[in-house]
C-alpha atoms as a PDB file:
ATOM      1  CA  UNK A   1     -34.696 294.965 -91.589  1.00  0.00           C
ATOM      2  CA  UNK A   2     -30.754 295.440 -92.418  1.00  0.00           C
ATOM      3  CA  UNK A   3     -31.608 294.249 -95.955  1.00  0.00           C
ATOM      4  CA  UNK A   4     -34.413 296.609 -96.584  1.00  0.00           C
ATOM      5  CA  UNK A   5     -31.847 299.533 -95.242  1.00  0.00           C
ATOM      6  CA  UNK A   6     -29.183 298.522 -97.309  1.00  0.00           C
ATOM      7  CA  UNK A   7     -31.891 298.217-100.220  1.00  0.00           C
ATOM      8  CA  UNK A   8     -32.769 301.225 -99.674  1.00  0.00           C
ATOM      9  CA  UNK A   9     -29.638 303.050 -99.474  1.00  0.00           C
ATOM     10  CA  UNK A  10     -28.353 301.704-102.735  1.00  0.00           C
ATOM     11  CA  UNK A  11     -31.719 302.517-104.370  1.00  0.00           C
ATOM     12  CA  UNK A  12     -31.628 306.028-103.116  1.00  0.00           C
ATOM     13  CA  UNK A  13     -28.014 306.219-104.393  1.00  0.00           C
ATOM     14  CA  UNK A  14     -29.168 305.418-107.344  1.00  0.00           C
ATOM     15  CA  UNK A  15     -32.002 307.903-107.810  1.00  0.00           C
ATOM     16  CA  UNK A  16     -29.444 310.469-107.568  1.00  0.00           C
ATOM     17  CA  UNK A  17     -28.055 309.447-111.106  1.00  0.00           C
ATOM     18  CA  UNK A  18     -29.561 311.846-112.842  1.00  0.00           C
ATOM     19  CA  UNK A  19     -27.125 312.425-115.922  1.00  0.00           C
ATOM     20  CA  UNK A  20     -29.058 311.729-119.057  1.00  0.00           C
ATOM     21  CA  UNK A  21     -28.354 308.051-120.960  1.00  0.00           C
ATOM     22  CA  UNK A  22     -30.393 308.218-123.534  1.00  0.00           C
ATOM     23  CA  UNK A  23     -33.201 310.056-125.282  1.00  0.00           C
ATOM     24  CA  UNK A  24     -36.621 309.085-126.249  1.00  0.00           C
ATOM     25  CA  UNK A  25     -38.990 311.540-128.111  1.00  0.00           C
ATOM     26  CA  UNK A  26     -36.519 314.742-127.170  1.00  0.00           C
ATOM     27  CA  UNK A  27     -36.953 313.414-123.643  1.00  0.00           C
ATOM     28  CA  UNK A  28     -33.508 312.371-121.428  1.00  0.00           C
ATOM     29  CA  UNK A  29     -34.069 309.400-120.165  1.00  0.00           C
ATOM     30  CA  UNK A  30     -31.739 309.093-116.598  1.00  0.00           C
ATOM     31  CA  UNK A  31     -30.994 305.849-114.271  1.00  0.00           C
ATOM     32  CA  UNK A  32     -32.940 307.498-111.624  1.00  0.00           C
ATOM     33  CA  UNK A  33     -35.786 307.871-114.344  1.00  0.00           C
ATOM     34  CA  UNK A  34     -35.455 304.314-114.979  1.00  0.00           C
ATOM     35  CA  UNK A  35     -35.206 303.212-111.842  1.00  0.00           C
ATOM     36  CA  UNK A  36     -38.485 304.624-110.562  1.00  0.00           C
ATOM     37  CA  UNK A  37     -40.094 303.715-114.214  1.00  0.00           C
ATOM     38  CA  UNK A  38     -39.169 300.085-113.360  1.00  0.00           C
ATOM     39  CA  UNK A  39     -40.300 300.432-109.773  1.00  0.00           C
ATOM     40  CA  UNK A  40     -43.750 302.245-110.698  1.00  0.00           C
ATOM     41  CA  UNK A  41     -44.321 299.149-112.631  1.00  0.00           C
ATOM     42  CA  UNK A  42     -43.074 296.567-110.563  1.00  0.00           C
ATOM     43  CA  UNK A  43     -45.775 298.081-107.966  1.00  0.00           C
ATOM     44  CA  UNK A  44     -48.349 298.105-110.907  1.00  0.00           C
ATOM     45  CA  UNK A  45     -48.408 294.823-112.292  1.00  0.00           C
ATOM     46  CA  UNK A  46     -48.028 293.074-108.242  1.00  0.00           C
ATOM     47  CA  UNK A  47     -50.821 294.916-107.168  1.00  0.00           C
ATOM     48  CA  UNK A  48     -52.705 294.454-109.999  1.00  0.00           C
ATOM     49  CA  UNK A  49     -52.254 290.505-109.996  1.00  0.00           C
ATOM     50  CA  UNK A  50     -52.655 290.971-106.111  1.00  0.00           C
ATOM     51  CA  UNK A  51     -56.389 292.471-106.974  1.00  0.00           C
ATOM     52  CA  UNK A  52     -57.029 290.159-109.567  1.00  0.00           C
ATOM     53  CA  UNK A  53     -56.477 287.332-107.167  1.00  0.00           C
ATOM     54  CA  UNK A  54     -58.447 288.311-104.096  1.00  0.00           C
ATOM     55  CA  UNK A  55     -61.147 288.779-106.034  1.00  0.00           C
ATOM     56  CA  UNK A  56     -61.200 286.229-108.942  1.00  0.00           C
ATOM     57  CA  UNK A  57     -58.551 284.362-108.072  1.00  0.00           C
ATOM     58  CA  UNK A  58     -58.815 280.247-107.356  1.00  0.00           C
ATOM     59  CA  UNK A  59     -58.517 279.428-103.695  1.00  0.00           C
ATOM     60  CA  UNK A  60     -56.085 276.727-102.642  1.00  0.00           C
ATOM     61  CA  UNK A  61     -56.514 273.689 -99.850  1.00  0.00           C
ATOM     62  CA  UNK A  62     -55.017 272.912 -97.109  1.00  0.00           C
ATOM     63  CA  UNK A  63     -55.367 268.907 -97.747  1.00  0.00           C
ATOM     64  CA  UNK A  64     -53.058 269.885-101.108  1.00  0.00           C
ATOM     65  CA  UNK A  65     -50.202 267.965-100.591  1.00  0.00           C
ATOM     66  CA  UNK A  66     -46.991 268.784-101.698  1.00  0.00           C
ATOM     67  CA  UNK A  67     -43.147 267.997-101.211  1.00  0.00           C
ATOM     68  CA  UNK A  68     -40.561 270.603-100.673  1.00  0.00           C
ATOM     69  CA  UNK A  69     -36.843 270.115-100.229  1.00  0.00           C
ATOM     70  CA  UNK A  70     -34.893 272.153 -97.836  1.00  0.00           C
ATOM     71  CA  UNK A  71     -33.039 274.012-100.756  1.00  0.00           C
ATOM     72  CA  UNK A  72     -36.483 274.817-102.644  1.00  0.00           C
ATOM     73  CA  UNK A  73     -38.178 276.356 -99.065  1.00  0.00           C
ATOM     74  CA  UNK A  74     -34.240 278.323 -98.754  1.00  0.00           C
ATOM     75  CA  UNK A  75     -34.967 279.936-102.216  1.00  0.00           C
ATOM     76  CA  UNK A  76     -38.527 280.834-101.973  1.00  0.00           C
ATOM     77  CA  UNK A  77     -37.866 282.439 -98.294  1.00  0.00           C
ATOM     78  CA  UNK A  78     -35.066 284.408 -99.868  1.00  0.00           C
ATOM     79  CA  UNK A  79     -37.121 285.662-103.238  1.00  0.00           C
ATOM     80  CA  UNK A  80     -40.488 286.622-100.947  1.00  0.00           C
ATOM     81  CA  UNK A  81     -37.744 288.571 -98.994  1.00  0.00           C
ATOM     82  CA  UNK A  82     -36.523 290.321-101.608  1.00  0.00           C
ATOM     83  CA  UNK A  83     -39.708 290.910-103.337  1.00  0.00           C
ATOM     84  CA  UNK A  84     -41.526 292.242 -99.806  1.00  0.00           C
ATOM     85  CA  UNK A  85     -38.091 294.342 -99.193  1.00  0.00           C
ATOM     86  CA  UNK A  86     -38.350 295.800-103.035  1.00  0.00           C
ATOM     87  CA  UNK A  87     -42.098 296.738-102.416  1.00  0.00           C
ATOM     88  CA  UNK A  88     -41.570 298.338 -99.082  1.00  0.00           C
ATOM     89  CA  UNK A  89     -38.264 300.003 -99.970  1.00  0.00           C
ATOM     90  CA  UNK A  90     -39.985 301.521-103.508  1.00  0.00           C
ATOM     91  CA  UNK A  91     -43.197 302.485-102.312  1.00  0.00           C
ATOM     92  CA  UNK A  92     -40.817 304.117 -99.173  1.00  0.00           C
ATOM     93  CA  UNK A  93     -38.966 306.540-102.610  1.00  0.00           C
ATOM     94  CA  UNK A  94     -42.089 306.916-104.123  1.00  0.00           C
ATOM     95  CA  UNK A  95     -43.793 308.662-100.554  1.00  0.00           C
ATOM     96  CA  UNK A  96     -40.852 310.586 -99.427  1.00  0.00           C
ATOM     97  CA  UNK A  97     -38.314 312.887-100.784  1.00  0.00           C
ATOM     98  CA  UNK A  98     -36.151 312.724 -97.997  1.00  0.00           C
ATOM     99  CA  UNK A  99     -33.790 309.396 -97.106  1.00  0.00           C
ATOM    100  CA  UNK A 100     -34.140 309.888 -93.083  1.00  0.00           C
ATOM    101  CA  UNK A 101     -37.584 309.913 -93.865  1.00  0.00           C
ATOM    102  CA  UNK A 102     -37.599 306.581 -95.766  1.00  0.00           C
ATOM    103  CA  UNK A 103     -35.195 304.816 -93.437  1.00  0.00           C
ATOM    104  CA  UNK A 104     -37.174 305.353 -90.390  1.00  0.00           C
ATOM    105  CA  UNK A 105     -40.644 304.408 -92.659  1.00  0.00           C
ATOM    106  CA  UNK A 106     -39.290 301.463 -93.421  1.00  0.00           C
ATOM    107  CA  UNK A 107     -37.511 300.903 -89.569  1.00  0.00           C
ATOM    108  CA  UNK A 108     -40.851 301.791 -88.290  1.00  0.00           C
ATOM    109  CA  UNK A 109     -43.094 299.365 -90.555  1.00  0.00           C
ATOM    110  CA  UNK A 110     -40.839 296.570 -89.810  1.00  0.00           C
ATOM    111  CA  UNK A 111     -41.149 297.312 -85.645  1.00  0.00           C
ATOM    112  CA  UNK A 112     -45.106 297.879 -86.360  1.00  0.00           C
ATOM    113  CA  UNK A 113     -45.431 294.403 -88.104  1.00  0.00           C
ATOM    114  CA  UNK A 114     -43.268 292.751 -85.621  1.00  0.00           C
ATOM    115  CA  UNK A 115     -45.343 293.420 -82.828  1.00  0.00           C
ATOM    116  CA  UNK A 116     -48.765 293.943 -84.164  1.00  0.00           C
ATOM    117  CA  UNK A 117     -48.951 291.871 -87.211  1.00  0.00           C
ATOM    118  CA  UNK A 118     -51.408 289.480 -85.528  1.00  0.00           C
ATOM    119  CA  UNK A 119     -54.388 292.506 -85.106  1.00  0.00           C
ATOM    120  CA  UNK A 120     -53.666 293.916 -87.510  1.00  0.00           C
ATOM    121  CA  UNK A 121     -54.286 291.196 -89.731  1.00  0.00           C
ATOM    122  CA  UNK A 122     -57.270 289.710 -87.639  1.00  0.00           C
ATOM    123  CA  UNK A 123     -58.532 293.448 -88.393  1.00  0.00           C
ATOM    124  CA  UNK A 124     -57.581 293.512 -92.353  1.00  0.00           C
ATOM    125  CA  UNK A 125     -58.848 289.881 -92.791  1.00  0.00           C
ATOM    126  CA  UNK A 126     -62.303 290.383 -91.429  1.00  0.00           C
ATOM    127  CA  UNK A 127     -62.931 293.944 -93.674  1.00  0.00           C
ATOM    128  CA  UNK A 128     -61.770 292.504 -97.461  1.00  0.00           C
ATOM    129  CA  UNK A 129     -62.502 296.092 -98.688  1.00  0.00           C
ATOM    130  CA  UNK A 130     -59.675 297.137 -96.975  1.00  0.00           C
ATOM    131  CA  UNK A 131     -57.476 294.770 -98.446  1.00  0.00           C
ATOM    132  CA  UNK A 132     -58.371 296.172-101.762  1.00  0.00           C
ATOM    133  CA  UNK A 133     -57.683 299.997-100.339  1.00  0.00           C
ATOM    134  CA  UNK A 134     -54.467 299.191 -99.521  1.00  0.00           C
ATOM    135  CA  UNK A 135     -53.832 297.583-102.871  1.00  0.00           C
ATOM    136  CA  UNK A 136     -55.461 300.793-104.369  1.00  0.00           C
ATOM    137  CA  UNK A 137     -52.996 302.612-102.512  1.00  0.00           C
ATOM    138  CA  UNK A 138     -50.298 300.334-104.362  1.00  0.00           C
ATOM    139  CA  UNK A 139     -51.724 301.032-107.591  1.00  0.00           C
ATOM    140  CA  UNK A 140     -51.111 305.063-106.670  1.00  0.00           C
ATOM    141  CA  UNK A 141     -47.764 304.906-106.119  1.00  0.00           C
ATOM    142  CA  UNK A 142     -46.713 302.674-108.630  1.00  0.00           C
ATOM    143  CA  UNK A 143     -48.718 305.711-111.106  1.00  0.00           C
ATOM    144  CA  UNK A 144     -46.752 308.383-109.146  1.00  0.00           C
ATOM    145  CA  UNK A 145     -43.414 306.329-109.663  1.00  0.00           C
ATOM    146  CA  UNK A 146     -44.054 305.720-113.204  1.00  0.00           C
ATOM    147  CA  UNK A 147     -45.005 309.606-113.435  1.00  0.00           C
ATOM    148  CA  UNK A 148     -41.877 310.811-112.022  1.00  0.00           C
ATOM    149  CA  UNK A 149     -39.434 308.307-113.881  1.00  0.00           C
ATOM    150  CA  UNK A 150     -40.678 309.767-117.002  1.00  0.00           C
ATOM    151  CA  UNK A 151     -39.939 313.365-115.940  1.00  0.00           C
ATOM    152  CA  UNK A 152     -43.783 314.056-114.726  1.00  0.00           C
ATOM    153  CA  UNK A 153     -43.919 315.320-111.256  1.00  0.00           C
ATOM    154  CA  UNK A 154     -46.948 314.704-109.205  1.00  0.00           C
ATOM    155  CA  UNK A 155     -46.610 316.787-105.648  1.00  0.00           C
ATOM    156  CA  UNK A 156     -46.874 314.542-102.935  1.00  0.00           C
ATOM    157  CA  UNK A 157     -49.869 315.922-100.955  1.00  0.00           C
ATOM    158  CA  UNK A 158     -51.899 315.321-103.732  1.00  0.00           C
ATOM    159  CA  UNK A 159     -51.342 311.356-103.278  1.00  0.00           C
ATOM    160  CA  UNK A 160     -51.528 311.960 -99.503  1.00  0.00           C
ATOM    161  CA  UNK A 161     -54.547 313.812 -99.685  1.00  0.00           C
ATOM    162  CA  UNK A 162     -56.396 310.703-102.137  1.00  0.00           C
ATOM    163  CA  UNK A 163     -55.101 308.072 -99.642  1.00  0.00           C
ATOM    164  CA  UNK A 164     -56.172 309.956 -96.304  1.00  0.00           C
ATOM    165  CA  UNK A 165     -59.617 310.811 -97.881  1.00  0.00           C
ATOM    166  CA  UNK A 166     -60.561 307.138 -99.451  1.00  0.00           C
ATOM    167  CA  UNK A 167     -58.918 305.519 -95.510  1.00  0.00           C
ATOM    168  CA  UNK A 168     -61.591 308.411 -94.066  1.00  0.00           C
ATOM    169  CA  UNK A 169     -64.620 307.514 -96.099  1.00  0.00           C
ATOM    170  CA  UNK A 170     -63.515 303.250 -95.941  1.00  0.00           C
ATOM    171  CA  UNK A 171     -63.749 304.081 -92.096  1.00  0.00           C
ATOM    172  CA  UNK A 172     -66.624 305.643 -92.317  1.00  0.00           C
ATOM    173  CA  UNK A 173     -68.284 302.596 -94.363  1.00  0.00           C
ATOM    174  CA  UNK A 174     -67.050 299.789 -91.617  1.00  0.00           C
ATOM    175  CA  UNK A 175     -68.465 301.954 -89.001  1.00  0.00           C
ATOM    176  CA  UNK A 176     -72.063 301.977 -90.777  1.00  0.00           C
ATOM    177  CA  UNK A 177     -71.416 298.260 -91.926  1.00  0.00           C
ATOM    178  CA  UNK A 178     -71.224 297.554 -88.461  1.00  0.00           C
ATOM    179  CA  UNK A 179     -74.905 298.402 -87.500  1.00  0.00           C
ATOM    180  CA  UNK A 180     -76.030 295.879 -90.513  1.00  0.00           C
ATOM    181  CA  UNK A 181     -76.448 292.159 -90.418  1.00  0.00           C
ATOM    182  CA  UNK A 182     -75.010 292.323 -94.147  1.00  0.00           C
ATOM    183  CA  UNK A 183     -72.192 289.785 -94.688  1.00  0.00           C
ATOM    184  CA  UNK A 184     -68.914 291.586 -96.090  1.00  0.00           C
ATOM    185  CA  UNK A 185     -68.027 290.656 -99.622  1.00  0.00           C
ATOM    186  CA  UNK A 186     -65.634 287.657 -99.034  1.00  0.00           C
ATOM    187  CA  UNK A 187     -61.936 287.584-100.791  1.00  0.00           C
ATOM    188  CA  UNK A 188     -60.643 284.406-102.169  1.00  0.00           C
ATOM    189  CA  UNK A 189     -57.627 282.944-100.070  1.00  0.00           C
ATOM    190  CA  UNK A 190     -54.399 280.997-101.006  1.00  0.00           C
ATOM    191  CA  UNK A 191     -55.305 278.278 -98.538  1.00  0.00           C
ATOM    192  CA  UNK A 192     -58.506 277.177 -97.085  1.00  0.00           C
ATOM    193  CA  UNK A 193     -59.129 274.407 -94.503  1.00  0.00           C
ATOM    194  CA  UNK A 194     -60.779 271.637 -94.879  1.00  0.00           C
ATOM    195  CA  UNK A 195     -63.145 271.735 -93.499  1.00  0.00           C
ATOM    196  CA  UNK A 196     -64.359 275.469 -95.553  1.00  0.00           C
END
């Protein structure tokens, strides 16, 4: 959680550089313009694989063996942390305006997943459509970044307003989905067991 703060802290600093660097088209290009530019994308192109591989992805086994040395499973802890602590921190700057208000976003996600990770997921797992809202809701910010690091502002509520509306009517689906026998559409997962 102290790395995502820091993160965060530096990335806000940075957003504040708003002296132009360059120019493109009669258009000053900043490091805060750049910075959200590369975030927006970063967002982009993970949820898009993220998408692509729930739904058309291949799904791994659990029999797969492989060998890992303690210096390999040290480096891939530390790059999923600093990939998960990118994603939260930048979709954190691209919902609020306000540092406070991303600090204790990203101090209250971290407490939320700490203690309710397990139902959470148990909850996401078993509706796959949600999965795919939330990755949606990727996809929108990474836009709204994008938007705003080449000097186009979107205003905020709008993107609230899309993501509270499409949560509304995806709750509204489960709820009639649960009165049907019909099967939900199932994702393709990293691992199986063996017995799947």
């Amino acid at each position: 959680m102290v790395s995502r703060i820091l993160l965060l802290l530096s990335l806000s600093w940075l957003t504040q550089l708003t002296n132009p660097l360059f120019q493109v088209m009669n258009h000053d290009i900043t490091a805060r313009g750049l910075i959200l530019a590369i975030g927006g994308l970063f967002l982009l192109a993970k949820s898009t694989f993220e998408i692509h591989d729930k739904l058309e992805g291949e799904e791994g086994h659990a029999s797969t063996r492989t060998s890992a040395t303690l210096a390999g499973v040290v480096v891939q802890i530390m790059v999923l942390d600093i990939i998960f602590s990118l994603d939260s921190v930048i979709t954190a700057v691209g919902m609020a305006n306000e540092l406070f208000i991303m600090i204790a976003a990203v101090v209250i996600a971290v407490i939320i997943m700490m203690y309710a990770s397990g139902p959470i997921s148990d909850f996401v797992n078993h509706r796959p459509t949600l999965k795919i809202l939330a990755l949606s809701f990727l996809l929108l910010i990474g836009v709204s970044l994008l938007a705003e690091g080449i000097g186009f502002h979107i205003p905020k509520g709008y993107i609230y307003f899309a993501m509270g509306f499409s949560f509304f009517v995806e709750m509204l689906n489960i709820r009639l989905l649960q009165k049907t026998t019909t099967e939900p559409v199932r994702l393709r997962q990293p691992y199986l067991d063996q017995e799947s």
